[in-house]
C-alpha atoms as a PDB file:
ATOM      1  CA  UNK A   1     207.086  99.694 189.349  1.00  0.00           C
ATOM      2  CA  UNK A   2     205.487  96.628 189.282  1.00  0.00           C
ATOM      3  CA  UNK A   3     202.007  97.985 189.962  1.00  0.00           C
ATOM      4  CA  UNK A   4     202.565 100.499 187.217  1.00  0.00           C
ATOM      5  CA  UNK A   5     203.523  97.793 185.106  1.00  0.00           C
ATOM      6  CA  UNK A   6     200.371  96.082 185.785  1.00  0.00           C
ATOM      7  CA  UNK A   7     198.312  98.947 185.414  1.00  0.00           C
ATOM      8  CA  UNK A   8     199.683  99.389 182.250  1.00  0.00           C
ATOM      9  CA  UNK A   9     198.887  96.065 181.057  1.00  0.00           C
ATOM     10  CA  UNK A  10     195.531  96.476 182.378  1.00  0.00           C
ATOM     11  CA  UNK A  11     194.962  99.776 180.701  1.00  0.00           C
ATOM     12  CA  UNK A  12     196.472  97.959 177.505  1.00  0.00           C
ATOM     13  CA  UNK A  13     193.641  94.985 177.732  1.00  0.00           C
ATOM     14  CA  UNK A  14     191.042  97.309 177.713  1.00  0.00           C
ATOM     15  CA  UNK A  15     192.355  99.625 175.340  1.00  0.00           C
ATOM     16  CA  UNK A  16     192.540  96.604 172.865  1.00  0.00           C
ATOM     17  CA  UNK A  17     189.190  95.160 174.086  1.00  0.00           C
ATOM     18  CA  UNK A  18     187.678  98.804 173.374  1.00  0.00           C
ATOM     19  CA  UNK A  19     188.609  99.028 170.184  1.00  0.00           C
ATOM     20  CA  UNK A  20     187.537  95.323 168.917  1.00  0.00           C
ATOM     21  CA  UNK A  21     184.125  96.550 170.105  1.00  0.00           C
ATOM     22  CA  UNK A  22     184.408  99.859 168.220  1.00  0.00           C
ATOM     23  CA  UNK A  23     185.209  97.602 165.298  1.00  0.00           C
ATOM     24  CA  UNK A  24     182.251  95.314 166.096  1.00  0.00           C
ATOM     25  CA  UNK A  25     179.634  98.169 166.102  1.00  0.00           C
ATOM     26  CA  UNK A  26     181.312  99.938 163.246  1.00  0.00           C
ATOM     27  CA  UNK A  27     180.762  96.568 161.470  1.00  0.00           C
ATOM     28  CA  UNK A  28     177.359  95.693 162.544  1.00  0.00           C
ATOM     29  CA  UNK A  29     176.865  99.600 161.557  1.00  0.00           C
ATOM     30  CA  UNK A  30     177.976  98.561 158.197  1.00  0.00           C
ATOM     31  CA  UNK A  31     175.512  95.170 158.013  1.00  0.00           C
ATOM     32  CA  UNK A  32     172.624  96.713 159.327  1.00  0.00           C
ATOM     33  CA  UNK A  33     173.021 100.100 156.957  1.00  0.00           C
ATOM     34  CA  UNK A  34     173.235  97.206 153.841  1.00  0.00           C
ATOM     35  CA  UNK A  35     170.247  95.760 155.024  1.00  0.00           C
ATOM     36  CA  UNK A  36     168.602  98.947 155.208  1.00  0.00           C
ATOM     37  CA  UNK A  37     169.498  99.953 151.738  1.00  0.00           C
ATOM     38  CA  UNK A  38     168.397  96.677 150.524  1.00  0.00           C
ATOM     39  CA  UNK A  39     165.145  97.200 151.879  1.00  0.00           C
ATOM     40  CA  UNK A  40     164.609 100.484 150.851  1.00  0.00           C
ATOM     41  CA  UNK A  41     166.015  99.711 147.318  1.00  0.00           C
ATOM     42  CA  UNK A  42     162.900  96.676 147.528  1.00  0.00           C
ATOM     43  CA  UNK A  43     160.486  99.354 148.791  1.00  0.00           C
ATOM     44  CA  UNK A  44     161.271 101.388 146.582  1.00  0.00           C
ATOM     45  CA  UNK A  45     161.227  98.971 143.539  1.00  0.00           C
ATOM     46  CA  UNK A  46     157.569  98.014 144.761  1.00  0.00           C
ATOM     47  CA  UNK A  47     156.852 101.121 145.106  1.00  0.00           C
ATOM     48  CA  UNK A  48     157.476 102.085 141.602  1.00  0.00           C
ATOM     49  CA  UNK A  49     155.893  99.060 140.034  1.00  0.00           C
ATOM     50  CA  UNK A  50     152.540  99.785 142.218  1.00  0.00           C
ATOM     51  CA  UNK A  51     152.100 103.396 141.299  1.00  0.00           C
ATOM     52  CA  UNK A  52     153.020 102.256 137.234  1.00  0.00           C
ATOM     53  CA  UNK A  53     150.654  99.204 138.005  1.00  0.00           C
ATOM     54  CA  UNK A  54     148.455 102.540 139.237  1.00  0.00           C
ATOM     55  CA  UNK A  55     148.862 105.124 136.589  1.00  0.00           C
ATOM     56  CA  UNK A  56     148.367 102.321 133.399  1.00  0.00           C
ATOM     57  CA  UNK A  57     144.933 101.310 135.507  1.00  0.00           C
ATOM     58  CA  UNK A  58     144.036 104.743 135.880  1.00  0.00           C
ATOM     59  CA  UNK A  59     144.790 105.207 132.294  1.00  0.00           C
ATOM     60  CA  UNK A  60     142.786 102.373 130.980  1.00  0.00           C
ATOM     61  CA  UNK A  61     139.514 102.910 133.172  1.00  0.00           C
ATOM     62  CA  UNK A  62     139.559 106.667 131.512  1.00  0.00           C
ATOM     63  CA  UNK A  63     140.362 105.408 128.232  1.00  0.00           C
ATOM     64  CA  UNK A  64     136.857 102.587 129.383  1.00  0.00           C
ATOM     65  CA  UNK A  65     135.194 105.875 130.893  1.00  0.00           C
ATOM     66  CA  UNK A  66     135.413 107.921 127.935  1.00  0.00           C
ATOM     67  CA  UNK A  67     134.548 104.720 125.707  1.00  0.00           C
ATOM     68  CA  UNK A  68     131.328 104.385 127.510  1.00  0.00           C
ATOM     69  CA  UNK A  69     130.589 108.146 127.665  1.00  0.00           C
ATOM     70  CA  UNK A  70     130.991 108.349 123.830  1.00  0.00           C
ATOM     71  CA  UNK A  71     128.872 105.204 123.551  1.00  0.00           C
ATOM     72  CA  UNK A  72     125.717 106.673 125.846  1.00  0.00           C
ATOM     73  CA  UNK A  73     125.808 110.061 123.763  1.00  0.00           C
ATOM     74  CA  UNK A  74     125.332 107.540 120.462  1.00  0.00           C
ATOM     75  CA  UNK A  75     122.549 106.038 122.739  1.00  0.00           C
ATOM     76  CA  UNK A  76     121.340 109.057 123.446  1.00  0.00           C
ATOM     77  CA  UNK A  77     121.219 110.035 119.889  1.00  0.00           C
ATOM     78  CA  UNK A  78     119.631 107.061 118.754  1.00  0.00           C
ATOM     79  CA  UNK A  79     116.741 107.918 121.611  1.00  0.00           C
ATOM     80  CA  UNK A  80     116.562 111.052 120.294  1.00  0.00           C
ATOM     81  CA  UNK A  81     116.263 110.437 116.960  1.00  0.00           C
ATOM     82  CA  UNK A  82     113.621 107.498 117.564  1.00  0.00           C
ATOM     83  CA  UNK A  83     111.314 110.042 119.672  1.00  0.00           C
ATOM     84  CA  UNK A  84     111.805 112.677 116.995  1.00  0.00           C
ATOM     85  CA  UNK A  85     110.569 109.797 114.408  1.00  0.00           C
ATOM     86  CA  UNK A  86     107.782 108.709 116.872  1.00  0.00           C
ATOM     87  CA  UNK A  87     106.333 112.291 117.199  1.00  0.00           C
ATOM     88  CA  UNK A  88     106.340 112.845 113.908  1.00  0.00           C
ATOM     89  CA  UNK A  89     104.596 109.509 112.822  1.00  0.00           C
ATOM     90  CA  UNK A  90     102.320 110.499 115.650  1.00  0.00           C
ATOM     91  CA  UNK A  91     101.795 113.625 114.110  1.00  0.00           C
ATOM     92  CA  UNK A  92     100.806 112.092 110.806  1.00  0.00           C
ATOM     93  CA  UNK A  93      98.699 109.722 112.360  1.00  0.00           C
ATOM     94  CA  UNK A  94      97.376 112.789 114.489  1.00  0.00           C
ATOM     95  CA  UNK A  95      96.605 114.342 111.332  1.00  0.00           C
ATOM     96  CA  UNK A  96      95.137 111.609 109.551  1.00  0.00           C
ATOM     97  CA  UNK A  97      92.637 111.380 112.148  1.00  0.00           C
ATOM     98  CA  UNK A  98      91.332 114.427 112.371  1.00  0.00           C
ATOM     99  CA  UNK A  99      91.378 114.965 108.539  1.00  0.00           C
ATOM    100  CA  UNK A 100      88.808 111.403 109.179  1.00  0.00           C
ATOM    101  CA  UNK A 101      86.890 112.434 111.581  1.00  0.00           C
ATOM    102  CA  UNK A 102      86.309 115.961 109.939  1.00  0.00           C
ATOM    103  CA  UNK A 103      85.902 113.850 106.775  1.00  0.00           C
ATOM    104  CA  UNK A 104      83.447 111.881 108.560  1.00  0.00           C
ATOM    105  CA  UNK A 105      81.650 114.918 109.965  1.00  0.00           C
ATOM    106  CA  UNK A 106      80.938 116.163 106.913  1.00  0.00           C
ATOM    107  CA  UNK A 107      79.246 112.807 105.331  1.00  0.00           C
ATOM    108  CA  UNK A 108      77.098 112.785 108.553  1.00  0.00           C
ATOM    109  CA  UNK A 109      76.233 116.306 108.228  1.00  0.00           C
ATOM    110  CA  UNK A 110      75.746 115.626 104.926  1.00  0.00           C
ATOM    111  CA  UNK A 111      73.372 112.638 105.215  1.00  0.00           C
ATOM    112  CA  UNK A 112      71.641 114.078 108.341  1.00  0.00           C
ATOM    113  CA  UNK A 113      70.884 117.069 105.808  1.00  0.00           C
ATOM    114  CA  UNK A 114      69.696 114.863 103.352  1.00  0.00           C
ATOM    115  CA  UNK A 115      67.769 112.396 106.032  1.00  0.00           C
ATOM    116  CA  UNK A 116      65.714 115.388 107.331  1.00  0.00           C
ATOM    117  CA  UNK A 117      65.623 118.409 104.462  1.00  0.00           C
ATOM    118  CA  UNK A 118      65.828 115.936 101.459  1.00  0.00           C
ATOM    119  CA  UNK A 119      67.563 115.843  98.492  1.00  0.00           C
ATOM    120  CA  UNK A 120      67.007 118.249  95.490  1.00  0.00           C
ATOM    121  CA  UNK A 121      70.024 117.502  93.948  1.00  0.00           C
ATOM    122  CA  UNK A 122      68.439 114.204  92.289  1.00  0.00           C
ATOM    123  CA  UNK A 123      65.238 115.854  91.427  1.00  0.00           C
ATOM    124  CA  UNK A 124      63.469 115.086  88.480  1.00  0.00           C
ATOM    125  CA  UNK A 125      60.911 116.537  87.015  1.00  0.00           C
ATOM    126  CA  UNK A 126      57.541 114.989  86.633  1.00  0.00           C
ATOM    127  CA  UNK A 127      55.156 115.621  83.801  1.00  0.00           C
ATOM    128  CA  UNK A 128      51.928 117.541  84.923  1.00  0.00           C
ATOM    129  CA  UNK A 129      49.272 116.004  85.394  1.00  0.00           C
ATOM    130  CA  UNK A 130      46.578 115.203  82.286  1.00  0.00           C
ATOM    131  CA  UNK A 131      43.235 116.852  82.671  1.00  0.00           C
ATOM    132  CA  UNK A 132      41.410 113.438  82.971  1.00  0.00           C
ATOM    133  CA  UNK A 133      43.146 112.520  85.849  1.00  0.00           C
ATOM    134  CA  UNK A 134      41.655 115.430  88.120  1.00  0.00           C
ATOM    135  CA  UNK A 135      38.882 113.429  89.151  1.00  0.00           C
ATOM    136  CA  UNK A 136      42.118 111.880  91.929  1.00  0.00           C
ATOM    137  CA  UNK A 137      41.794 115.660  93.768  1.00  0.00           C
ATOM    138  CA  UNK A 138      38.952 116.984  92.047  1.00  0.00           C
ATOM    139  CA  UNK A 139      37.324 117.443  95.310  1.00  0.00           C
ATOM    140  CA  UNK A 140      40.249 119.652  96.739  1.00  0.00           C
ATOM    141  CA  UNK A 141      41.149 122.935  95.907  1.00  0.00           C
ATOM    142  CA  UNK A 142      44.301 123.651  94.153  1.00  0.00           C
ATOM    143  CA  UNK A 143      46.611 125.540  95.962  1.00  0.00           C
ATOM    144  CA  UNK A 144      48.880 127.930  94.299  1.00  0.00           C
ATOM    145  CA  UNK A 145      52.017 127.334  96.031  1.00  0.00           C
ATOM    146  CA  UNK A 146      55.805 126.162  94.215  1.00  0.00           C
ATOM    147  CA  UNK A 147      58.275 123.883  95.977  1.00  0.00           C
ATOM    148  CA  UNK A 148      60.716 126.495  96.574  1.00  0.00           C
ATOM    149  CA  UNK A 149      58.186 128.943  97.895  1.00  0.00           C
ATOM    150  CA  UNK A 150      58.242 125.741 100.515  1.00  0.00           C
ATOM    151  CA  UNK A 151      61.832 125.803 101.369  1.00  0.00           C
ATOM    152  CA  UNK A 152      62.305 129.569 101.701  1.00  0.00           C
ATOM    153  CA  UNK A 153      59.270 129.497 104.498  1.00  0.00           C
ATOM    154  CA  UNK A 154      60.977 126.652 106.456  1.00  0.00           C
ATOM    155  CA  UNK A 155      57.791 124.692 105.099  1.00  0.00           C
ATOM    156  CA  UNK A 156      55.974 126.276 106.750  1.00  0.00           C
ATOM    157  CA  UNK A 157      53.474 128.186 104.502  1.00  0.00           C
ATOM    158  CA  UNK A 158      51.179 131.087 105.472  1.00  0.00           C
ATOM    159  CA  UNK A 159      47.550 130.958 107.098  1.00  0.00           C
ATOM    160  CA  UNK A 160      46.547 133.158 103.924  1.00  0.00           C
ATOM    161  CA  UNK A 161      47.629 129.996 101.299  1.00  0.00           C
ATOM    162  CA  UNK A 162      47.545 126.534 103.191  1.00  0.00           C
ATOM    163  CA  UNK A 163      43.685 125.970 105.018  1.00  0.00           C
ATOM    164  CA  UNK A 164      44.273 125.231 109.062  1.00  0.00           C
ATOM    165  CA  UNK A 165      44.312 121.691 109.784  1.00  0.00           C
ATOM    166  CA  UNK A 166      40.781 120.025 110.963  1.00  0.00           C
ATOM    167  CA  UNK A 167      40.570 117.587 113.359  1.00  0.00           C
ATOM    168  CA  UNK A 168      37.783 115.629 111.982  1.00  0.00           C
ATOM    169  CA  UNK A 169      38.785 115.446 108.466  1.00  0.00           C
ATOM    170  CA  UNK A 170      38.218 112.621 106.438  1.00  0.00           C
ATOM    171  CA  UNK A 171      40.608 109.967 105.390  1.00  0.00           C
ATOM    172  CA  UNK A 172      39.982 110.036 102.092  1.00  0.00           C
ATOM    173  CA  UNK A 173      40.242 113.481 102.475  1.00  0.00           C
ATOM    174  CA  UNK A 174      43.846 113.738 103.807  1.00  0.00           C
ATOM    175  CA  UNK A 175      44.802 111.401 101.639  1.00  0.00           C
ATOM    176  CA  UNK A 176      44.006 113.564  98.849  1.00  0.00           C
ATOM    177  CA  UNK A 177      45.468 116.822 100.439  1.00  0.00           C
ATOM    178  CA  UNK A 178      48.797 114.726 100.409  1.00  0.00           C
ATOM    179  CA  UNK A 179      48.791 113.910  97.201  1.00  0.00           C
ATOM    180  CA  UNK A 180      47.685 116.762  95.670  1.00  0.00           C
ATOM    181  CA  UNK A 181      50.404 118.773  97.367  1.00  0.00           C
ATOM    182  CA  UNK A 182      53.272 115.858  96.058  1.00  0.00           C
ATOM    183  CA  UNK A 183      51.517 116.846  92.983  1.00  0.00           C
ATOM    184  CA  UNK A 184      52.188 120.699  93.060  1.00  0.00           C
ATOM    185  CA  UNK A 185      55.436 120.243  94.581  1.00  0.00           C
ATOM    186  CA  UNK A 186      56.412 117.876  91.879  1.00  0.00           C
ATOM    187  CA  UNK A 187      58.227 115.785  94.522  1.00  0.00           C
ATOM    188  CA  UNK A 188      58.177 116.020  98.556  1.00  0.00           C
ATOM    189  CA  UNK A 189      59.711 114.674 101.516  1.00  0.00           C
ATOM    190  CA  UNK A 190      58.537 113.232 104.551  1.00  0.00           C
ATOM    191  CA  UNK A 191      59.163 116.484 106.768  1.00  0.00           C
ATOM    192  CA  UNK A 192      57.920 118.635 104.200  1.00  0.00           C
ATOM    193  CA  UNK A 193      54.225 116.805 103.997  1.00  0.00           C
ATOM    194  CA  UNK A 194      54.444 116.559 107.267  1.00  0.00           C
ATOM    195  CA  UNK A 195      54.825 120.521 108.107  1.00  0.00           C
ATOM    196  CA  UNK A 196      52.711 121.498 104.947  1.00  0.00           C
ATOM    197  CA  UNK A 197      49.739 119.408 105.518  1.00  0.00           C
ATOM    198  CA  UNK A 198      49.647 119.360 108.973  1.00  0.00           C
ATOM    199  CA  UNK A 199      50.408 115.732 109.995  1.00  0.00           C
ATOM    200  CA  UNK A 200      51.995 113.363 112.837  1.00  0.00           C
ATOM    201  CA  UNK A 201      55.051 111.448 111.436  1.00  0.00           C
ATOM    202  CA  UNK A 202      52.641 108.171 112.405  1.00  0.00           C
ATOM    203  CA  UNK A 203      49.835 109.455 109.948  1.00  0.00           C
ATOM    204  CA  UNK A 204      52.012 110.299 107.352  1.00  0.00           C
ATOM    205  CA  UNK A 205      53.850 107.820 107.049  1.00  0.00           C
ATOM    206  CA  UNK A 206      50.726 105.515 106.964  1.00  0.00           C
ATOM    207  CA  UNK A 207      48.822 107.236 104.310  1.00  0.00           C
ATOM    208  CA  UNK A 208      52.523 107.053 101.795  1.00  0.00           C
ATOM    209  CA  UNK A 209      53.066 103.134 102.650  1.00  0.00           C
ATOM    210  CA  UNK A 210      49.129 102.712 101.395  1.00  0.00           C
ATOM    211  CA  UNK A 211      49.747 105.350  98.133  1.00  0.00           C
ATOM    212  CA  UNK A 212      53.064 103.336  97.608  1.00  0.00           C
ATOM    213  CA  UNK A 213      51.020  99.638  98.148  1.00  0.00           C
ATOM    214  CA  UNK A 214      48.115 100.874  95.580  1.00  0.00           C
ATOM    215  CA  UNK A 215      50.603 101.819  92.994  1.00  0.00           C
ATOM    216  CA  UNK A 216      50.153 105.826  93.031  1.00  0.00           C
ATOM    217  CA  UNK A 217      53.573 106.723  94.721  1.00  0.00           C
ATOM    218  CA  UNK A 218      56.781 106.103  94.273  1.00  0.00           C
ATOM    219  CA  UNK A 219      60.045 106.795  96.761  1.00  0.00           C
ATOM    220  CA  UNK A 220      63.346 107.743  95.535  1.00  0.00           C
ATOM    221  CA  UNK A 221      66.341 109.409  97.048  1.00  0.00           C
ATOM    222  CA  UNK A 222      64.426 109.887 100.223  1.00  0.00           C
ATOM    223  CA  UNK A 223      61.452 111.879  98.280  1.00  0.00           C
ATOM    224  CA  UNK A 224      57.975 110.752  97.340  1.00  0.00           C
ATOM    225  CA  UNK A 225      56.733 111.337  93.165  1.00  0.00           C
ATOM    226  CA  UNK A 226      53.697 110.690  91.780  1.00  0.00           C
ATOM    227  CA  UNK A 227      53.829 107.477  89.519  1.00  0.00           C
ATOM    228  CA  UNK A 228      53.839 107.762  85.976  1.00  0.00           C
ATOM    229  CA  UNK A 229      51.922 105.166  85.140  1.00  0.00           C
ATOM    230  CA  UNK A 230      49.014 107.109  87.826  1.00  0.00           C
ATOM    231  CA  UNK A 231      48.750 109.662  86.000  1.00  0.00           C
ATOM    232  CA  UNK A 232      48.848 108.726  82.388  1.00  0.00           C
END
């Protein structure tokens, strides 16, 4: 009996120190599943503020994003519109130029014309010449031949009309063939006595600086006239 008693109490001891461990791990259980909570309630708390912290960012850089895309289309715009401005001043200018230079074309054309054909738009007429004053070309034939009978030809008249030019011809003689035929012609150029008569530009222009020096020519508008006071 006495060993069944002690068994008993045995049995009882760790019966009772059983359970006061069951009630320690049931109460650490408890501690540690409040700590847990805690920390997930914290996690979670962070959690939540990071991904708000998140979404407002994400918010505000595409609210900056679309700012800055609306701003580079104005840019763009404004590029646009300044190249559209540029060509078209370019244009004008462009245009301008070429309206110049065509301009200017035509005054060269114009005074090249004038340089080498002459000018009969300022022609004037010169009185024919008094029958006492025939004794200037009275040794030179008269030749029947009109200024624009010239300019039709090219001046360059026929072997029938204008005598073949001689090499050993007088001074004097040319002198008087070029005068007589500024006579005719009522008015010649340089290229025109030149073709006509049968001259180099050096002679030429030699025998009208001496007519001009001794008073019987006169130069205007690129032509040579008998003077007025020569002949009257």
């Amino acid at each position: 009996m006495a060993l069944k008693n002690l068994w008993e109490q045995e049995r009882s001891q760790r019966l009772q120190i059983t359970a006061e461990r069951r009630q320690q791990v049931n109460q650490w259980k408890q501690l540690t599943q409040q700590e847990f909570q805690l920390q997930a309630d914290l996690l979670h708390q962070e959690l939540s503020s990071c991904v708000t912290s998140l979404h407002n960012n994400r918010k505000l850089q595409q609210q900056q994003f679309q700012q800055e895309i609306v701003e580079r289309q104005l840019e763009i715009l404004q590029i646009k519109t300044d190249v559209w401005q540029r060509q078209q001043e370019y244009r004008q200018q462009r245009a301008a130029k070429a309206q110049a230079l065509f301009q200017n074309l035509q005054n060269f054309r114009a005074i090249l014309h004038k340089n080498v054909w002459g000018d009969s738009s300022h022609e004037q007429a010169v009185s024919p010449t008094p029958a006492k004053k025939e004794k200037l070309v009275a040794t030179v034939p008269k030749w029947s031949i009109s200024r624009s009978a010239i300019k039709a030809t090219g001046f360059r008249p026929s072997a029938n009309t204008i005598p073949k030019k001689v090499p050993a011809l007088n001074a004097d003689t040319v002198k008087s063939k070029v005068l007589q035929y500024i006579q005719q012609a009522e008015g010649a150029t340089l290229i025109e006595i030149e073709e006509v008569i049968g001259l180099s530009r050096v002679e030429t222009i030699d025998i009208l600086r001496s007519s001009i020096k001794q008073g019987v020519l006169e130069q205007r508008d690129r032509q040579y006239f008998i003077r007025q006071q020569a002949i009257s």
